[in-house]
C-alpha atoms as a PDB file:
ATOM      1  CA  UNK A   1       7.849 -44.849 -18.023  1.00  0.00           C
ATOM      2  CA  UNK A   2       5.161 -42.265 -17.198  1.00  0.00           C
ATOM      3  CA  UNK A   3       3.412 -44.218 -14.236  1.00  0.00           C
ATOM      4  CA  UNK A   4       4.847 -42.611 -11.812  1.00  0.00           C
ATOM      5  CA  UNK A   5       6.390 -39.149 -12.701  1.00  0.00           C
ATOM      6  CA  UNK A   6       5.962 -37.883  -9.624  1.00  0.00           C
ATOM      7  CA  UNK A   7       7.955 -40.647  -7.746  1.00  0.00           C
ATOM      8  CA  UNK A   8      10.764 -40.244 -10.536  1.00  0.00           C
ATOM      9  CA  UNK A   9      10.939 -36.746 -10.222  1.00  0.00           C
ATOM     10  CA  UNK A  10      11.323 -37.164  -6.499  1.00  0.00           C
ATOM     11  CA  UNK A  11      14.322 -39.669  -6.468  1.00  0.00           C
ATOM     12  CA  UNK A  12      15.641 -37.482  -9.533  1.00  0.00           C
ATOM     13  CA  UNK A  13      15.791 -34.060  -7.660  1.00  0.00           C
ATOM     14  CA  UNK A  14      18.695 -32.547  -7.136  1.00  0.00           C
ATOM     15  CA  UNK A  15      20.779 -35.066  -9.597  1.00  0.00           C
ATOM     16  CA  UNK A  16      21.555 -34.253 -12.890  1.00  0.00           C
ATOM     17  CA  UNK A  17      20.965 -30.893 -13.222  1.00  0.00           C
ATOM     18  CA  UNK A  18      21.023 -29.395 -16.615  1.00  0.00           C
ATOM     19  CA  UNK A  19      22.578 -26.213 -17.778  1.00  0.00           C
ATOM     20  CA  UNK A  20      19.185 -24.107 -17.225  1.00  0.00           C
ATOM     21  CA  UNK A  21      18.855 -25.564 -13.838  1.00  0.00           C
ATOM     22  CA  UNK A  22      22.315 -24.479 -12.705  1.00  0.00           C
ATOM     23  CA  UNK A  23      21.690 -20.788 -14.345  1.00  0.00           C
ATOM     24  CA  UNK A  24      18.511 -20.319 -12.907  1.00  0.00           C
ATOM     25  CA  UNK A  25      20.087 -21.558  -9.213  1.00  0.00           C
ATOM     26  CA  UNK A  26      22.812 -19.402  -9.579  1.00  0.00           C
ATOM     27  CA  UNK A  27      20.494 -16.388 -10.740  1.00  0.00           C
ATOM     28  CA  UNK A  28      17.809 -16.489  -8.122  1.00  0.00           C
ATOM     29  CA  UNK A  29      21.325 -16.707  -5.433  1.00  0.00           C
ATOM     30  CA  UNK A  30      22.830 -13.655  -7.073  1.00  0.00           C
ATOM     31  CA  UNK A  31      21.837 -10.349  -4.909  1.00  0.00           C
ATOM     32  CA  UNK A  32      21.313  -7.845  -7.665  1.00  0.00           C
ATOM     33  CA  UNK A  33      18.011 -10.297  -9.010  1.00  0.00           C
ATOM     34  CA  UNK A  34      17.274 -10.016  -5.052  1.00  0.00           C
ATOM     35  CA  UNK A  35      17.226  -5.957  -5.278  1.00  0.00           C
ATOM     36  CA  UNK A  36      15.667  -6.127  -8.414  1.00  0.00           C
ATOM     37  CA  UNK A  37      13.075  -8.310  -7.075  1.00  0.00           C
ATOM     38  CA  UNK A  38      12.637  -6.234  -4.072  1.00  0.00           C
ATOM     39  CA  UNK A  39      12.146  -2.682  -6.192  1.00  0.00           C
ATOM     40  CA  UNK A  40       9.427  -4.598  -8.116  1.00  0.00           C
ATOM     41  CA  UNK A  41       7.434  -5.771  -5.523  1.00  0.00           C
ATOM     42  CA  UNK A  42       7.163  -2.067  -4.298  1.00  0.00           C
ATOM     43  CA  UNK A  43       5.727  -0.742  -7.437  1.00  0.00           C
ATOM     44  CA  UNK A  44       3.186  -3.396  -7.520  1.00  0.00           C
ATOM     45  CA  UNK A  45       2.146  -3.405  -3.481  1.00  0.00           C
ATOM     46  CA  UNK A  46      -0.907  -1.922  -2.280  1.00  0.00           C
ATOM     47  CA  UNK A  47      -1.585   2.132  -2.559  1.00  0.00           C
ATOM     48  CA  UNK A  48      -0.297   3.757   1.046  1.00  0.00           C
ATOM     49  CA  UNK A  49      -1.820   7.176   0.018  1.00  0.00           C
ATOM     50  CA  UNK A  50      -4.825   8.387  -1.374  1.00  0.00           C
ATOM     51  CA  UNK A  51      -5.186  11.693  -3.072  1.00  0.00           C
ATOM     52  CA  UNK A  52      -9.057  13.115  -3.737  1.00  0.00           C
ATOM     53  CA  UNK A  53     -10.801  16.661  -4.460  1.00  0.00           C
ATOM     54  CA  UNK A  54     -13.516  16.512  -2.586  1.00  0.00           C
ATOM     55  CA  UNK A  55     -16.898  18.553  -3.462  1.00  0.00           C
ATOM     56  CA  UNK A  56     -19.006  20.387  -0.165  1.00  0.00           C
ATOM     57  CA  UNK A  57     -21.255  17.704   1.097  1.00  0.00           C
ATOM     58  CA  UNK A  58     -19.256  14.762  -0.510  1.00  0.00           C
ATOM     59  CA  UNK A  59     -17.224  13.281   2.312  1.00  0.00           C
ATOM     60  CA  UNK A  60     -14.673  11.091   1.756  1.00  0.00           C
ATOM     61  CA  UNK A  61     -14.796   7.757   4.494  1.00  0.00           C
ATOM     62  CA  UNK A  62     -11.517   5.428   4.833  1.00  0.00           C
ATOM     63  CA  UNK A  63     -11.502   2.373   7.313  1.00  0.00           C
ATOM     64  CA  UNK A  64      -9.069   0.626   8.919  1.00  0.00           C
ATOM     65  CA  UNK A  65      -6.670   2.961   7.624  1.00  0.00           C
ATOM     66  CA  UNK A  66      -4.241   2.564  10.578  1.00  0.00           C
ATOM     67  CA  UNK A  67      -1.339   5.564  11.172  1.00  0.00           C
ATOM     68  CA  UNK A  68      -2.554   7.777   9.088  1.00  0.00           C
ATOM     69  CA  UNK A  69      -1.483  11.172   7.606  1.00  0.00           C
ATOM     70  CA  UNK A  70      -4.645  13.756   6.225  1.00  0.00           C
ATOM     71  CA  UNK A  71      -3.231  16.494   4.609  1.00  0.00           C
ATOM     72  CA  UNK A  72      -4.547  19.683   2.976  1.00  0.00           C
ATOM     73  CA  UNK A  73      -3.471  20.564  -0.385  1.00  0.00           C
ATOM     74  CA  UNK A  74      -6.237  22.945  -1.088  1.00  0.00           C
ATOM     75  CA  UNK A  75      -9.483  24.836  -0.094  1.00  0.00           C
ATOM     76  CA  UNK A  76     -10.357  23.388   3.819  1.00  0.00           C
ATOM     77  CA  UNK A  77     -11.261  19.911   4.908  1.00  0.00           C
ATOM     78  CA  UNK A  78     -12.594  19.080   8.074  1.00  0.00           C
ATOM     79  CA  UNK A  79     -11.695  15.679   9.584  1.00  0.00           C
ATOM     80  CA  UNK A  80     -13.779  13.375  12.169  1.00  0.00           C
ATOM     81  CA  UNK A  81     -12.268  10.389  12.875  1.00  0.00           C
ATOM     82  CA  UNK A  82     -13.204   7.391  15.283  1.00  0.00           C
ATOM     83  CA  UNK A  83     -12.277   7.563  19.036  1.00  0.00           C
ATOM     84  CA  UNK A  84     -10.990  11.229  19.036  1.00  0.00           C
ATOM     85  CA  UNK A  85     -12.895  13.860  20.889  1.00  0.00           C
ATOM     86  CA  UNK A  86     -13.355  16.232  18.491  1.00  0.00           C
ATOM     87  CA  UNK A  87     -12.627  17.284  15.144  1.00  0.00           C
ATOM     88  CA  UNK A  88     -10.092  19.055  12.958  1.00  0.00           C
ATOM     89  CA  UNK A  89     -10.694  21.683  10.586  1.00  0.00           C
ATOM     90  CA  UNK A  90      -7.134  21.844   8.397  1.00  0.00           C
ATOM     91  CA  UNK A  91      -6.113  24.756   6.220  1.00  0.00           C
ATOM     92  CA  UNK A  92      -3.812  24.653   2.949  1.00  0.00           C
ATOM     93  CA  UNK A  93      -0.806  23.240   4.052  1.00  0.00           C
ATOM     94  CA  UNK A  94      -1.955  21.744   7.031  1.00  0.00           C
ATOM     95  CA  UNK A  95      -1.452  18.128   7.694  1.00  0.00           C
ATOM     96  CA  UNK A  96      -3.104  15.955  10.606  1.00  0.00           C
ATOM     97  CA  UNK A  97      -1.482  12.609  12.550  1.00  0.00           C
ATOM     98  CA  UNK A  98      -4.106  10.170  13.308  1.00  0.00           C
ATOM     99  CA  UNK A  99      -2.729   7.141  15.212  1.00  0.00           C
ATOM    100  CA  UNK A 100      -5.882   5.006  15.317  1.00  0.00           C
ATOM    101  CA  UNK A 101      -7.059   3.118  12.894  1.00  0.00           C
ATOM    102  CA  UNK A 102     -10.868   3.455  12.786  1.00  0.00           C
ATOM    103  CA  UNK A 103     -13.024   5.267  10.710  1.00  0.00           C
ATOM    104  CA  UNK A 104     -11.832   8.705   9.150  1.00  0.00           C
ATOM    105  CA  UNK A 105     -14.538  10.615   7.415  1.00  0.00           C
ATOM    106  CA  UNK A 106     -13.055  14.165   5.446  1.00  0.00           C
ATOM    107  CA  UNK A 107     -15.308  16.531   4.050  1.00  0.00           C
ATOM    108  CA  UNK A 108     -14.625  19.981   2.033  1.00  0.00           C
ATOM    109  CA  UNK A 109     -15.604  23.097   3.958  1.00  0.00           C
ATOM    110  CA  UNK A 110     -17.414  25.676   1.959  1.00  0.00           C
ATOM    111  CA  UNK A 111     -16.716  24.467  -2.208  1.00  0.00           C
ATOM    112  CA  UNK A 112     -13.701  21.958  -2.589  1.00  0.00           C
ATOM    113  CA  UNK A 113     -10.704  21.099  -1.008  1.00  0.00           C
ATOM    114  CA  UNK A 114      -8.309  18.395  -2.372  1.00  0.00           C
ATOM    115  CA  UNK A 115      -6.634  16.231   0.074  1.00  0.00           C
ATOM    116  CA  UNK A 116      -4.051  13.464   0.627  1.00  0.00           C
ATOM    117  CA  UNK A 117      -4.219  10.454   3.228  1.00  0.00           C
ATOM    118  CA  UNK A 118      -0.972   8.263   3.685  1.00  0.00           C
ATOM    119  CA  UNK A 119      -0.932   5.815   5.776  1.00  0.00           C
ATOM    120  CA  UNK A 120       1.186   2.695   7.024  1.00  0.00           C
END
């Protein structure tokens, strides 16, 4: 009876489906388990932003970041990042558009500065 399960199961899919098999079908078809699904799987995705306080002469380094936002919540950062000419120095309040997606290196400027990075 159990030689071949798999074969059996094969031949017997689709046929005779039982009361959990026709709720589960009719659940994973029904669009609010679809939104629901959908709002879970953005809590658990990957981080898009990064907030840190950094300390003067502890730079923070992100790679591969892609379009990404730096801004300044406090103290000053200044940002270097791959493939621009020259860098930004950003005040409290100040935010920064980076396109590229190199290397982005953001240090505090004289004591600490906390900063956020979002990115897409």
């Amino acid at each position: 009876m159990f030689a071949n399960r798999a074969h059996e199961d094969v031949l017997l899919a689709g046929k005779n489906l039982g009361l959990l098999d026709v709720l589960v079908r009719r659940l994973a078809d029904a669009e609010w388990v679809r939104r629901r699904k959908r709002s879970l799987a953005s809590l658990f995705s990957a981080r898009k932003s990064l907030t840190a306080t950094l300390d003067d002469g502890k730079p923070l380094a992100v790679t591969g970041a892609g379009y990404c936002r730096v801004e300044c919540l406090s103290g000053r950062a200044w940002v270097t990042a791959e493939d621009v000419s020259r860098d930004f120095a950003l005040a409290p309040g100040q935010r920064l558009v980076l396109a590229d997606g190199g290397r982005i290196v953001v240090n505090a400027v004289k004591g600490t500065a906390r900063v956020r990075l979002r990115w897409a």
